[in-house]
C-alpha atoms as a PDB file:
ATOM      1  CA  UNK A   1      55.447  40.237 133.293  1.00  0.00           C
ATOM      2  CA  UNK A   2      53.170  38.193 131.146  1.00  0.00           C
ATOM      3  CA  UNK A   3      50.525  37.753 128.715  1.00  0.00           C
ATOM      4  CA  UNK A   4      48.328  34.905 128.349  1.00  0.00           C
ATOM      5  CA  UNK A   5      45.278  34.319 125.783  1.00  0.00           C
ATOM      6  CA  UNK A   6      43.540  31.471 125.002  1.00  0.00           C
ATOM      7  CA  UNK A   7      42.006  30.825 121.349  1.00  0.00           C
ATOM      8  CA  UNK A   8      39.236  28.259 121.002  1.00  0.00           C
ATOM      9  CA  UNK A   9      38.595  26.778 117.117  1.00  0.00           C
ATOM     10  CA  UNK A  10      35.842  26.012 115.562  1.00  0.00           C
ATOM     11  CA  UNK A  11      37.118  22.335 114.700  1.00  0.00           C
ATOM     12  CA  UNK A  12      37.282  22.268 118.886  1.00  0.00           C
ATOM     13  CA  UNK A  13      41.545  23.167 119.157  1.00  0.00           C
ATOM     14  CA  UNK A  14      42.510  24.932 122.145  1.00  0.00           C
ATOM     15  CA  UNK A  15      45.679  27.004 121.541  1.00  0.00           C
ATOM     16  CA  UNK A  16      47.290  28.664 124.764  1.00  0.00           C
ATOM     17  CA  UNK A  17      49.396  31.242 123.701  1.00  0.00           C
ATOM     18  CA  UNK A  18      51.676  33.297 125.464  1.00  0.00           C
ATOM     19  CA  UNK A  19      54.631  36.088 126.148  1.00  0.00           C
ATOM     20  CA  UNK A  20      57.402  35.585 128.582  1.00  0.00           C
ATOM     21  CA  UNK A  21      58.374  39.162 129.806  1.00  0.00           C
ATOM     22  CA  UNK A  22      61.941  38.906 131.129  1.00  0.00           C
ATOM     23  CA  UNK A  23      65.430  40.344 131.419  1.00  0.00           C
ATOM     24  CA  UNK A  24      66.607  37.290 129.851  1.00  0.00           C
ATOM     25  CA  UNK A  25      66.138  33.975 127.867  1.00  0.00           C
ATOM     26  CA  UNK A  26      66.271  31.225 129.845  1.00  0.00           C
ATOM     27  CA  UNK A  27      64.061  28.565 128.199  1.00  0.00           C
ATOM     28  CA  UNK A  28      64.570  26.634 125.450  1.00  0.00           C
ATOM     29  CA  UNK A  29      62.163  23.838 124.241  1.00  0.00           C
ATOM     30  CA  UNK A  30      62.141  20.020 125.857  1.00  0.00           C
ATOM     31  CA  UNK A  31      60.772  16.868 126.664  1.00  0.00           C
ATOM     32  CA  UNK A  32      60.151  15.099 129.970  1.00  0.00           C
ATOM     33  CA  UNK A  33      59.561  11.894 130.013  1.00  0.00           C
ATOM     34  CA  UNK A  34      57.011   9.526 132.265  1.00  0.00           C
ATOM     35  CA  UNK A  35      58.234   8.446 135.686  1.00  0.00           C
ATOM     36  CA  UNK A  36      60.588  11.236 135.679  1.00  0.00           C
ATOM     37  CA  UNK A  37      61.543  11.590 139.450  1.00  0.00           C
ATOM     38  CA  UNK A  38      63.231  14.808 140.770  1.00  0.00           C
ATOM     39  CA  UNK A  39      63.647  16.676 143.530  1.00  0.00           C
ATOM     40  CA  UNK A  40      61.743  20.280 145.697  1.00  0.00           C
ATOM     41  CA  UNK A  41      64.332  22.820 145.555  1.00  0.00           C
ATOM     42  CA  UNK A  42      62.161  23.615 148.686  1.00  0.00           C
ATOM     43  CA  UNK A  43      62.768  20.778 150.936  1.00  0.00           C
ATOM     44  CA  UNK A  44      64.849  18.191 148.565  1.00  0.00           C
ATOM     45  CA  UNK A  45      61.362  15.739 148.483  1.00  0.00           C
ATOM     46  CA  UNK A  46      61.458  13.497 145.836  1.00  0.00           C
ATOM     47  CA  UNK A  47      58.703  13.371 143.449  1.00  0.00           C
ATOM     48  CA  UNK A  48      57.776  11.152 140.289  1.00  0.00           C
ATOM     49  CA  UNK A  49      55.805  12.391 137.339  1.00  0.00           C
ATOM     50  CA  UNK A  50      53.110  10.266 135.895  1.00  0.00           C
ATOM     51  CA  UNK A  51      52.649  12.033 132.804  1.00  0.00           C
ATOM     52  CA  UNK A  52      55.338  12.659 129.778  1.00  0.00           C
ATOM     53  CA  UNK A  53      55.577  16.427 128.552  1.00  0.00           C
ATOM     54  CA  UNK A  54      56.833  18.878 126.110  1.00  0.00           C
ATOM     55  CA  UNK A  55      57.055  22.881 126.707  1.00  0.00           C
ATOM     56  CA  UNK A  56      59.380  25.561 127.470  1.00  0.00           C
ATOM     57  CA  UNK A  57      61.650  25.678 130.117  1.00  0.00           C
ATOM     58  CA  UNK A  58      65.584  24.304 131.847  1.00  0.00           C
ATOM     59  CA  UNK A  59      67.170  22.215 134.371  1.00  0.00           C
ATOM     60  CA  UNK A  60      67.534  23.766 137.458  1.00  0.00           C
ATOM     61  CA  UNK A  61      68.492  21.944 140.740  1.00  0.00           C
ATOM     62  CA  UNK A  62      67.604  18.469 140.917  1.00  0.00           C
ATOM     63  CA  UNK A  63      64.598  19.015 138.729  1.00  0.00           C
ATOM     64  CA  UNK A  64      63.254  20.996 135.779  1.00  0.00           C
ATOM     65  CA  UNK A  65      62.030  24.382 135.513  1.00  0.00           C
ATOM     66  CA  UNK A  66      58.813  23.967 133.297  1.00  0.00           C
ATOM     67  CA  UNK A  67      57.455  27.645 132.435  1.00  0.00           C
ATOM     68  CA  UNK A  68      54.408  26.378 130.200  1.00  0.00           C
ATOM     69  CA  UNK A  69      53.967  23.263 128.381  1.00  0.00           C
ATOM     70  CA  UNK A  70      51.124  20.555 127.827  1.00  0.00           C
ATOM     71  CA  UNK A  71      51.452  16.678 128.861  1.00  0.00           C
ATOM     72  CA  UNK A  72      50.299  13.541 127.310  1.00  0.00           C
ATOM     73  CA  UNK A  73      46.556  13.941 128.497  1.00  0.00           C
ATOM     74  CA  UNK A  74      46.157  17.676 126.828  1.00  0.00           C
ATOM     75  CA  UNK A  75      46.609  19.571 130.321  1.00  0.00           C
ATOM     76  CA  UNK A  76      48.045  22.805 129.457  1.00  0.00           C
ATOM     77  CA  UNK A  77      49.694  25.279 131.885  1.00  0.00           C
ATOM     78  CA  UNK A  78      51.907  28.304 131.772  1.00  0.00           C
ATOM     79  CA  UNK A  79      52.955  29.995 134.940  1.00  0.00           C
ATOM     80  CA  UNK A  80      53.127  34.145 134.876  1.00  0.00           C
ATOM     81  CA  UNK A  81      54.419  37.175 137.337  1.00  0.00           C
ATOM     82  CA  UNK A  82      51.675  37.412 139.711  1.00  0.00           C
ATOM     83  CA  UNK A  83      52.507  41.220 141.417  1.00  0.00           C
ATOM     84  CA  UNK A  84      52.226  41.956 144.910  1.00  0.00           C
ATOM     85  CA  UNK A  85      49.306  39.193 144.757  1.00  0.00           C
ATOM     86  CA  UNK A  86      50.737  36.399 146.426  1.00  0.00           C
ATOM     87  CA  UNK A  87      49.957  34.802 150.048  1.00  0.00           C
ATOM     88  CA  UNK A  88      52.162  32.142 150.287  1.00  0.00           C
ATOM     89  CA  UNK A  89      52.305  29.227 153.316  1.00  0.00           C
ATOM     90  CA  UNK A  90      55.361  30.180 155.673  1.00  0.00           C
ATOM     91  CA  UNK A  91      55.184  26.766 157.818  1.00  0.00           C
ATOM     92  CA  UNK A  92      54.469  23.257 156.021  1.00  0.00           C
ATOM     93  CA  UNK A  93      51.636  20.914 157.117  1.00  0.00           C
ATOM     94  CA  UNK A  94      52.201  17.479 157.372  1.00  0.00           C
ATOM     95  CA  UNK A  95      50.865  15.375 154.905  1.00  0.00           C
ATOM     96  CA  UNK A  96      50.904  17.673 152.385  1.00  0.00           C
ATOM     97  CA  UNK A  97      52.919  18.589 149.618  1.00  0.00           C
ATOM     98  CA  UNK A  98      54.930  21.628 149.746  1.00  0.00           C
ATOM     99  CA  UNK A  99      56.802  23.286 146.922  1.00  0.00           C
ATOM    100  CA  UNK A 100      58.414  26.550 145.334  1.00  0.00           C
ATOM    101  CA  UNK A 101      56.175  28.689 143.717  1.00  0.00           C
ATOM    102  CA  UNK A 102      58.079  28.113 140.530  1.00  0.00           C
ATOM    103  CA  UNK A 103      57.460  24.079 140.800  1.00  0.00           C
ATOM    104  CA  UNK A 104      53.839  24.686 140.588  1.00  0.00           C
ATOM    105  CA  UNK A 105      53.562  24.031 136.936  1.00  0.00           C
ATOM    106  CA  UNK A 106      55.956  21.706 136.338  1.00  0.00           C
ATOM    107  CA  UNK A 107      53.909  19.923 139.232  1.00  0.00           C
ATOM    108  CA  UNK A 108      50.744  19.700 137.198  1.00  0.00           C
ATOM    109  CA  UNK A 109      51.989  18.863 134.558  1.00  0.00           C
ATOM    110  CA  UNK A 110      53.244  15.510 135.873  1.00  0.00           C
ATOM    111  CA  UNK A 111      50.714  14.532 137.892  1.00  0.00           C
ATOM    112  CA  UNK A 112      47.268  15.895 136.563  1.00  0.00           C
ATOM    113  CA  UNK A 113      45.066  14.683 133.634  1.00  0.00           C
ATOM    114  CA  UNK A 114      42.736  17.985 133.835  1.00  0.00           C
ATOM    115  CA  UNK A 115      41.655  20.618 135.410  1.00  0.00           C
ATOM    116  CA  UNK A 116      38.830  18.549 137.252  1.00  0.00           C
ATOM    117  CA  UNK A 117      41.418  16.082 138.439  1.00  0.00           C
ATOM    118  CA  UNK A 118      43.674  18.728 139.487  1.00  0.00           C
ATOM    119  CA  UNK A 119      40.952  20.538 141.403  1.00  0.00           C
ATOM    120  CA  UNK A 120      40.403  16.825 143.367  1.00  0.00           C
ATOM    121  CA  UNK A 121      43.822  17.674 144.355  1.00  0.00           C
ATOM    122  CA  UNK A 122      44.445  21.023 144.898  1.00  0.00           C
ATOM    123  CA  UNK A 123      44.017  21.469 148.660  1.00  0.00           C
ATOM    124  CA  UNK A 124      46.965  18.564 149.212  1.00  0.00           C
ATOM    125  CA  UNK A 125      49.223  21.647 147.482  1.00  0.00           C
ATOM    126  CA  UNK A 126      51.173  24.089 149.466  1.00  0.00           C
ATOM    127  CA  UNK A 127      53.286  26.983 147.814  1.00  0.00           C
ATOM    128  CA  UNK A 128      55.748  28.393 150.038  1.00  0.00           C
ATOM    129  CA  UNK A 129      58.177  31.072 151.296  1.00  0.00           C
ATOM    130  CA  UNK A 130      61.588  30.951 152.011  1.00  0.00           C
ATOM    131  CA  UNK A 131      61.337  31.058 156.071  1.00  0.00           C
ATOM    132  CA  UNK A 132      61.364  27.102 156.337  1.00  0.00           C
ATOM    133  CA  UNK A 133      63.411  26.043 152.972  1.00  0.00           C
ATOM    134  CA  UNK A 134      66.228  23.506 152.890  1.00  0.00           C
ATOM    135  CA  UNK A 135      67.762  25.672 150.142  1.00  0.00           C
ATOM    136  CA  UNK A 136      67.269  29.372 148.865  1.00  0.00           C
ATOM    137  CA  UNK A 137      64.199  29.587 146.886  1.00  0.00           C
ATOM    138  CA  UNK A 138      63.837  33.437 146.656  1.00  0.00           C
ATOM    139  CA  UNK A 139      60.070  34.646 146.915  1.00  0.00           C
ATOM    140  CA  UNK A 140      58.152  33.963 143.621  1.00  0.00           C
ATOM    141  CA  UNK A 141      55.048  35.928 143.033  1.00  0.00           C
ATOM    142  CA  UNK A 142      53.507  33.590 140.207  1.00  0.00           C
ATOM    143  CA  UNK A 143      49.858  32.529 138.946  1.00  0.00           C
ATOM    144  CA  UNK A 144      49.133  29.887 136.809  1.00  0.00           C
ATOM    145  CA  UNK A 145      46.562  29.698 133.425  1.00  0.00           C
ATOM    146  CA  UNK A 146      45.393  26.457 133.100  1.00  0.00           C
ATOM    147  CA  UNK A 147      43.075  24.656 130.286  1.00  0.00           C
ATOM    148  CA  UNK A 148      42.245  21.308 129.320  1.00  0.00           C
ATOM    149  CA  UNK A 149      41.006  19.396 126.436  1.00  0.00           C
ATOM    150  CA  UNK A 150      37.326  19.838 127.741  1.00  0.00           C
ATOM    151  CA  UNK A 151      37.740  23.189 127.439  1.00  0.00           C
ATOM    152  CA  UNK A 152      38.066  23.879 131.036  1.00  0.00           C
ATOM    153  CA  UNK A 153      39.570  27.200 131.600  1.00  0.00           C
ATOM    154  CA  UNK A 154      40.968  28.487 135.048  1.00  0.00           C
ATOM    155  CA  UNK A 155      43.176  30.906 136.753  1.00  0.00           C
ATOM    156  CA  UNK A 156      45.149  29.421 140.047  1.00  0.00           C
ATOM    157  CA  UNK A 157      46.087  32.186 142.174  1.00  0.00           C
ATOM    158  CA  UNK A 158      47.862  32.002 145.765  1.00  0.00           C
ATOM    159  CA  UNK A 159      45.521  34.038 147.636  1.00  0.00           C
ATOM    160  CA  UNK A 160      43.520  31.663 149.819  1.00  0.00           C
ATOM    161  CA  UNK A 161      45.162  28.024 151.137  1.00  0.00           C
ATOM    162  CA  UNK A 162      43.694  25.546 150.426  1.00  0.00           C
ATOM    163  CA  UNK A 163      44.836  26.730 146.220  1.00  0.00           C
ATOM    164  CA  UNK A 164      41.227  27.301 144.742  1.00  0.00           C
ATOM    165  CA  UNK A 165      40.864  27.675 140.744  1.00  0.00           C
ATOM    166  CA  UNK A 166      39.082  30.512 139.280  1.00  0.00           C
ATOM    167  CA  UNK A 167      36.765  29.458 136.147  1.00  0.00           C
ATOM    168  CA  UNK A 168      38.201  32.169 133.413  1.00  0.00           C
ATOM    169  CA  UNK A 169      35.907  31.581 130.215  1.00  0.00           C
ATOM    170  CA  UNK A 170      37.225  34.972 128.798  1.00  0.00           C
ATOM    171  CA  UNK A 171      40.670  33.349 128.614  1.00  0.00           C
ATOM    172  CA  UNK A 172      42.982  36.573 128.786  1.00  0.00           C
ATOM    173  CA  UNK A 173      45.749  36.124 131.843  1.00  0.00           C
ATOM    174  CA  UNK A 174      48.551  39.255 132.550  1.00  0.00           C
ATOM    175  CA  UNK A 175      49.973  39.854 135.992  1.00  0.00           C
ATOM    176  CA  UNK A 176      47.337  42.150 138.309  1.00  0.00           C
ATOM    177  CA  UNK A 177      46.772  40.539 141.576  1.00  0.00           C
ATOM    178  CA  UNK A 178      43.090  41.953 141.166  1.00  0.00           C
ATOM    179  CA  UNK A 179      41.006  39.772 138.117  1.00  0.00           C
ATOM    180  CA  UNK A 180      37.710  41.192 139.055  1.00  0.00           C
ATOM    181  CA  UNK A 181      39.297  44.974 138.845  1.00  0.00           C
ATOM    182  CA  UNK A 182      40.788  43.787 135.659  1.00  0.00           C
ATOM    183  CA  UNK A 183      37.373  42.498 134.254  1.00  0.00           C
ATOM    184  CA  UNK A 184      35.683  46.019 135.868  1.00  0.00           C
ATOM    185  CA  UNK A 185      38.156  47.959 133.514  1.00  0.00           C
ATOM    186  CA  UNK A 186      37.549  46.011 130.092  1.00  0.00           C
ATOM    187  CA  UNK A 187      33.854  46.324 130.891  1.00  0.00           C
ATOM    188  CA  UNK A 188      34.728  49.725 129.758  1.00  0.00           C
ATOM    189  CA  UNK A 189      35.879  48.623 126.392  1.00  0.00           C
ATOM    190  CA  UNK A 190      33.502  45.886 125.609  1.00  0.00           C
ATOM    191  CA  UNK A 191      29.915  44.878 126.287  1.00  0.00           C
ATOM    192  CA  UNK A 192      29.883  41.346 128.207  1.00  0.00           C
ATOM    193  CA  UNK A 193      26.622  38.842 126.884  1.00  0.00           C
ATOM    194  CA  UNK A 194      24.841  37.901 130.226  1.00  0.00           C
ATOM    195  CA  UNK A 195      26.105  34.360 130.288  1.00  0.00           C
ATOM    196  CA  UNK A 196      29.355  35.846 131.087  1.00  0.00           C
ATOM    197  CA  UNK A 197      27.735  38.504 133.845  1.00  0.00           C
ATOM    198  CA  UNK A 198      26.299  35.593 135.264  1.00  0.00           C
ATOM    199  CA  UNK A 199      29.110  33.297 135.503  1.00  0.00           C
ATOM    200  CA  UNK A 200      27.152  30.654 132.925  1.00  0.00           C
ATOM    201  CA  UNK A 201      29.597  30.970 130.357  1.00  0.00           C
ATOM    202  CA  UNK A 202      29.342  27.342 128.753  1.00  0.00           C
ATOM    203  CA  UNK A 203      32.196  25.399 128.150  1.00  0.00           C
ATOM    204  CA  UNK A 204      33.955  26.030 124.432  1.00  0.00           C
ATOM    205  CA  UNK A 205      32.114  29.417 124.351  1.00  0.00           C
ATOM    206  CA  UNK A 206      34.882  31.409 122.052  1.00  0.00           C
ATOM    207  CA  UNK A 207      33.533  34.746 122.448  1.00  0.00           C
ATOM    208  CA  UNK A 208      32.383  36.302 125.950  1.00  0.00           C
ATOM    209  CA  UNK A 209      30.956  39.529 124.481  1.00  0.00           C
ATOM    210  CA  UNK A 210      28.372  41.073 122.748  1.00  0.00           C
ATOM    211  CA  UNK A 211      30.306  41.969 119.731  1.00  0.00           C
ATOM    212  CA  UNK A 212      29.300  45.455 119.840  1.00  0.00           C
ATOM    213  CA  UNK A 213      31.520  47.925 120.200  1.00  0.00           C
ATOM    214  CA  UNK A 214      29.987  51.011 118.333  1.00  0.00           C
ATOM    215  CA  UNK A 215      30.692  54.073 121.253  1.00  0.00           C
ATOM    216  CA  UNK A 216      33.542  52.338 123.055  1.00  0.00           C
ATOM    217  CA  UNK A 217      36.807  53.565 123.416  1.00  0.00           C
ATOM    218  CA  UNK A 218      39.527  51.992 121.602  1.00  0.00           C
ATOM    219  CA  UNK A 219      42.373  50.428 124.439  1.00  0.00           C
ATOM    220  CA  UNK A 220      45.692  52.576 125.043  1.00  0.00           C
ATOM    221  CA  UNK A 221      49.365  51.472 123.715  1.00  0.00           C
ATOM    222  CA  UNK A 222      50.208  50.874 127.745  1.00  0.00           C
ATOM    223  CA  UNK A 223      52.270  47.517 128.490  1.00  0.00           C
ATOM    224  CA  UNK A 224      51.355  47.948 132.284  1.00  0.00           C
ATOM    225  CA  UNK A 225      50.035  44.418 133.098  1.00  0.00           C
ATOM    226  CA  UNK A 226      46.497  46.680 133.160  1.00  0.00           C
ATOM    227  CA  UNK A 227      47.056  48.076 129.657  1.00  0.00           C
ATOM    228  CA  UNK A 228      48.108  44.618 128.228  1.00  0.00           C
ATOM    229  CA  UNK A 229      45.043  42.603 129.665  1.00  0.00           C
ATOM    230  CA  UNK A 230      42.563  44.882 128.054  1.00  0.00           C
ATOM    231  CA  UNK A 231      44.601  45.609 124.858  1.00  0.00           C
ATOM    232  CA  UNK A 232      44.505  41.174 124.449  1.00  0.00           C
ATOM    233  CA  UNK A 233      41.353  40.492 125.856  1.00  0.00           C
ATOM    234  CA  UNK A 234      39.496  43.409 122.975  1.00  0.00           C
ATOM    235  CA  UNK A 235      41.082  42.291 120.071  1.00  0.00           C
ATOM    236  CA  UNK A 236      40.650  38.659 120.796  1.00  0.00           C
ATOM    237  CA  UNK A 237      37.172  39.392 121.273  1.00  0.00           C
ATOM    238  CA  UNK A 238      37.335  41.180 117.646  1.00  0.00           C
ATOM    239  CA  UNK A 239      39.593  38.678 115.766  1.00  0.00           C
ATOM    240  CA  UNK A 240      38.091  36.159 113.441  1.00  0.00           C
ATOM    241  CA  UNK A 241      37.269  32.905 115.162  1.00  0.00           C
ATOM    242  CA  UNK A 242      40.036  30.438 113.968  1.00  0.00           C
ATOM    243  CA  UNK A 243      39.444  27.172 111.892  1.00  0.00           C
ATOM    244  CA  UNK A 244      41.525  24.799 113.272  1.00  0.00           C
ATOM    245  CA  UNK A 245      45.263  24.695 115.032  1.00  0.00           C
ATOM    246  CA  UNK A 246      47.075  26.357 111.975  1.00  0.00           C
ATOM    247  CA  UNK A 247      44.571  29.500 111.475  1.00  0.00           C
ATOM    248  CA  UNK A 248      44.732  29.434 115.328  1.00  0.00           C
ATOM    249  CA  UNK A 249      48.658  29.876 115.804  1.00  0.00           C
ATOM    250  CA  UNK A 250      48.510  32.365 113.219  1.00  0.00           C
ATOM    251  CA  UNK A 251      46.071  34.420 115.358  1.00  0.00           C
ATOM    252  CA  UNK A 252      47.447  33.672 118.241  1.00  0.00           C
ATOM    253  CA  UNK A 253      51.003  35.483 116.637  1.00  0.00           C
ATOM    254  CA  UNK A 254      48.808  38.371 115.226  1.00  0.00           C
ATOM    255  CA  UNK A 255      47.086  38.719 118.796  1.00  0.00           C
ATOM    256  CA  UNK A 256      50.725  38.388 120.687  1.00  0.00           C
ATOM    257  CA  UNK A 257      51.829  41.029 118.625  1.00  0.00           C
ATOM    258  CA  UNK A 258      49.880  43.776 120.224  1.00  0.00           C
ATOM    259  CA  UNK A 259      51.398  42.779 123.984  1.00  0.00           C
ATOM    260  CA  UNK A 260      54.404  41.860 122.642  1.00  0.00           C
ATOM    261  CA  UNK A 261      56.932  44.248 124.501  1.00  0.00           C
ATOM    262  CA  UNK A 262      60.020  45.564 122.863  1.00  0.00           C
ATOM    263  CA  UNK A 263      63.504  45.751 124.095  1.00  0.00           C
ATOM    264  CA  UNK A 264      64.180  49.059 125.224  1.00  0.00           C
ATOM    265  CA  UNK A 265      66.872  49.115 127.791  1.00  0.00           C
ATOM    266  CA  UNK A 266      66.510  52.356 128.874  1.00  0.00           C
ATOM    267  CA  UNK A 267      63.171  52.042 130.113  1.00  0.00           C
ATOM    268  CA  UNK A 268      62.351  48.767 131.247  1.00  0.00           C
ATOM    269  CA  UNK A 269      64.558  46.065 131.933  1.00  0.00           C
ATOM    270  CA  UNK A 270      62.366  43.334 130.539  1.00  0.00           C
ATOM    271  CA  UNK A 271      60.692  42.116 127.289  1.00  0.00           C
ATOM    272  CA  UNK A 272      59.178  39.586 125.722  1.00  0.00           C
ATOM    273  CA  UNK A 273      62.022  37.355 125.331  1.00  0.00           C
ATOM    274  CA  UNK A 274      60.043  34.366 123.885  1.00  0.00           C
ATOM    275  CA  UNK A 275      56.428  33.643 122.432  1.00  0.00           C
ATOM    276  CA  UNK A 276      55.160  30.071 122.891  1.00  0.00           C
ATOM    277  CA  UNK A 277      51.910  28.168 122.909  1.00  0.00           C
ATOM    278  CA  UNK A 278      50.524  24.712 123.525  1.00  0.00           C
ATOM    279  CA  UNK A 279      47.851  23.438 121.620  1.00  0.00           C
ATOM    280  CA  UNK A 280      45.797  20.378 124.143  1.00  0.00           C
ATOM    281  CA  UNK A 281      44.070  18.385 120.975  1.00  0.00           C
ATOM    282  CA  UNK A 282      47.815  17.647 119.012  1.00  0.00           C
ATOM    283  CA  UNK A 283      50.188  18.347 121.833  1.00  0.00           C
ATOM    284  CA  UNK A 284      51.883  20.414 119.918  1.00  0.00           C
ATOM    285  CA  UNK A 285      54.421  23.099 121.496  1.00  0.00           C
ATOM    286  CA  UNK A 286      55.127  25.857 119.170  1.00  0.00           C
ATOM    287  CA  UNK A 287      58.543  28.835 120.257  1.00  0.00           C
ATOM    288  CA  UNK A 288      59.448  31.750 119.088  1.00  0.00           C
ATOM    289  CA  UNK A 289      62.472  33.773 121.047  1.00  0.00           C
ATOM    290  CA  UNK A 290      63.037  37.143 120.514  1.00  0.00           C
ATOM    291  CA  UNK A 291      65.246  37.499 117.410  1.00  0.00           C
ATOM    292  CA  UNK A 292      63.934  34.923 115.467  1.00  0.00           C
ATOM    293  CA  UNK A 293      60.666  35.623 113.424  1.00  0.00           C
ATOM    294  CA  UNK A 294      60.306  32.343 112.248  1.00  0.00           C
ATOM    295  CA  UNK A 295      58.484  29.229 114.840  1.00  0.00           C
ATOM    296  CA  UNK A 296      59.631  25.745 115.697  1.00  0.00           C
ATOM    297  CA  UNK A 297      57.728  23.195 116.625  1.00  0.00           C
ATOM    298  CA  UNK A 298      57.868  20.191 118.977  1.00  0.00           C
ATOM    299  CA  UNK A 299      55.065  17.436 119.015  1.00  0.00           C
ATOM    300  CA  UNK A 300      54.707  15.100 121.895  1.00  0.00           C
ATOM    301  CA  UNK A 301      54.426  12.059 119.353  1.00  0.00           C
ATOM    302  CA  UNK A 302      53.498   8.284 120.866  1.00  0.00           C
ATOM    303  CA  UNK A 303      56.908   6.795 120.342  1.00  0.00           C
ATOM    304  CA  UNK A 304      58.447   9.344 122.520  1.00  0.00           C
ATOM    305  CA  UNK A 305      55.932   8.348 125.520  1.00  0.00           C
ATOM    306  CA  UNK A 306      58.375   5.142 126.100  1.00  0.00           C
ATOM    307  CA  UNK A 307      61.660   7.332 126.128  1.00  0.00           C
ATOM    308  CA  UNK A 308      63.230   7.427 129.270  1.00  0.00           C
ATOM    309  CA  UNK A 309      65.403  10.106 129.398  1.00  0.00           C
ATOM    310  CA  UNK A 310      64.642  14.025 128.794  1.00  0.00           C
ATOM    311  CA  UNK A 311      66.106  15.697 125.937  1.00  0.00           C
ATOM    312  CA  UNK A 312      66.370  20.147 125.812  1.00  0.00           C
ATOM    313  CA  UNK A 313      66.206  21.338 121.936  1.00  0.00           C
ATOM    314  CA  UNK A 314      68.719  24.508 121.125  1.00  0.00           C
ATOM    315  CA  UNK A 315      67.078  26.761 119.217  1.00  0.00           C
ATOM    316  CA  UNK A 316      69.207  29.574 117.996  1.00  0.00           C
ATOM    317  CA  UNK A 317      67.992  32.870 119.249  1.00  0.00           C
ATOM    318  CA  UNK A 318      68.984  35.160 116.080  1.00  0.00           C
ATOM    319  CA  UNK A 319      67.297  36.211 112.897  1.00  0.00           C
ATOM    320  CA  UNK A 320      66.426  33.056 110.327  1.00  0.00           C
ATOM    321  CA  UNK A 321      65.552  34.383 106.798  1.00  0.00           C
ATOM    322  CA  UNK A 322      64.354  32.754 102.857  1.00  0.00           C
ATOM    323  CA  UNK A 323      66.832  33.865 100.668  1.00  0.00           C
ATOM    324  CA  UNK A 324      65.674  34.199  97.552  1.00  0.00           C
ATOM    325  CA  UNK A 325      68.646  35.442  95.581  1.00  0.00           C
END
C-alpha cells in the first residue's frame, strides 16, 4: 500500500512525492551508474542501462531493486501495490522483453528519456508470472506513476498487453485496481473544471478542479487505498500552489502527512516505513524513513554521471534532533 501525489510549481518543478506502505524498511538511498548491466530475476537476461540514476531502493539478485527514483534525463517513476488489479503475461513472446513486475521501474529508469519515449516502447515490455521463471519471482501486483520534465503525467497499469499508459493530470496514485471508480468517488468531494471532464487537461495544469468546495463533504480518516486517494487528491487540490522545489517538498511533507499511516501492530501489519520524492528539473532525491523526522538529500550531480560503480547511502532509521541546550 501506497500513496503517490504529484506537485507542480509555479517556477515549472515537478516534485513526485510518495509513501511506501510496508511491513518493513528495505530501501535505503543510491546511485546507479550509466552502462550498468544486470540481470532478470525472471529469466537471468542481461540488460544494460543507458541512463545514470538516484532513488530509493537495494540489491537484490543480480540487479537492483529500484522502488522510485529519477535518472539523468528527469524521468521520474515510483512503483506502488496495485490490488487484485493485475493481468500479467504467463508465456513470453519472442522478441520481446520479459521481466518481474518489480523490474518494471528500475527498467525505465535505465532505458527511457520520457514518458513519450517510453510509450514508443512500451508494447516491446512484458510483465510476467511465475509459471515460466528461471527463478522464484513470487506474483507482484504493482502499478507504476510516471512523470517527466514536460510535465507528462501517467499511470502504467498491467491490465491490457501490449502495457498502455494512462494520462493522469490530477496526479494522485494509491493502490485500487479501478482509477475511473476512484475518480467517480472524489467527484463527490470536489467539483472537476471541464478540461479535466473532457480529458483536455493541458500539460503543467496544477489544479484539476474548480476550487469550490462550499456543500461538499469533507473526506473520512480511512487509510483504505479508497480513503487515502481522496483524502490526497482534496487537499492537494486545496493546498497553496508551491513556488519552487523547496516550498514544494515542504508541501509535499504537509500533504504526505495526511496518508501517512502509523505503526499499529495490532491492526495492520504495514505502514509507511519511508517518505521519498524526486524532483525531474534538479534531480534531486529527497528520504525520510519512519523514525527520523528530519530529510536527506541526494542530487544526481554531473561528476557522478562518469562514475562507474553504484554506491547505497545508510541512513540511520532513528530519531535525529537540534539540541539546543
Amino acid at each position: 500500500m501506497c500513496t503517490s501525489i504529484l506537485q507542480i510549481a509555479k517556477d515549472g518543478s515537478h516534485i513526485l512525492a510518495r509513501t511506501m506502505d510496508w511491513h518493513v524498511l528495505a530501501v535505503q538511498p543510491l546511485f546507479v551508474p550509466r552502462g550498468y548491466q544486470w540481470e532478470s530475476v525472471y529469466d537471468n537476461r542481461v540488460h544494460t542501462n543507458c541512463y545514470a540514476m538516484i532513488g530509493g531502493g537495494g540489491a537484490h539478485h543480480h540487479e537492483i531493486d529500484v522502488s522510485d527514483g529519477v535518472n539523468e534525463m528527469g524521468l521520474s517513476v515510483q512503483k506502488l501495490t496495485f490490488a487484485n488489479g493485475s493481468q500479467l503475461v504467463d508465456e513470453p513472446t519472442p522478441g520481446r522483453v520479459q521481466l518481474a513486475p518489480y523490474e518494471f521501474s528500475f527498467y525505465l529508469l535505465g532505458h527511457y528519456a520520457s514518458v513519450a519515449d517510453i510509450e514508443a516502447h512500451l508494447d516491446e515490455i512484458q510483465l510476467m508470472t511465475n509459471r515460466y521463471a528461471v527463478n522464484d519471482i513470487g506474483h507482484a501486483e504493482l502499478h507504476f506513476a510516471v512523470v517527466d520534465r514536460t510535465g507528462r503525467t501517467v499511470v502504467i497499469e498491467p491490465t491490457h498487453f501490449p502495457l498502455r499508459v494512462r494520462e493522469n493530470p490530477l496526479g494522485v496514485v494509491t493502490n485500487s485496481k479501478d482509477f475511473d471508480l476512484q475518480l467517480e468517488r472524489l467527484g463527490q468531494y470536489v467539483n472537476f473544471t471541464e478540461a479535466f471532464k473532457q480529458g483536455k487537461v493541458p500539460l503543467n495544469t496544477p489544479r484539476v478542479t474548480t476550487g469550490k468546495f462550499s456543500g461538499k463533504p469533507v473526506p473520512s480518516g480511512s487509510f483504505t487505498p479508497g480513503g487515502r486517494f481522496v483524502r490526497a487528491a482534496y487537499y492537494k487540490e486545496r493546498a497553496d500552489i508551491p513556488v519552487d522545489e523547496t516550498t514544494g517538498i515542504i508541501s509535499a511533507w504537509h500533504l504526505l502527512d495526511s496518508v501517512t499511516v502509523p505503526q499499529s501492530h495490532q491492526y495492520r501489519p504495514t505502514y509507511s516505513v519511508y517518505r521519498a520524492a524526486t524532483v525531474c528539473e534538479s534531480l534531486t532525491y529527497y528520504f525520510q524513513p519512519y523514525n527520523r523526522l528530519d530529510l536527506v538529500q541526494l542530487t544526481l550531480t554531473p561528476e557522478m554521471l562518469s562514475w562507474t560503480a553504484p554506491k547505497f547511502y545508510p541512513v540511520a532509521n532513528d530519531l535525529q534532533t537540534t539540541v539546543l541546550n
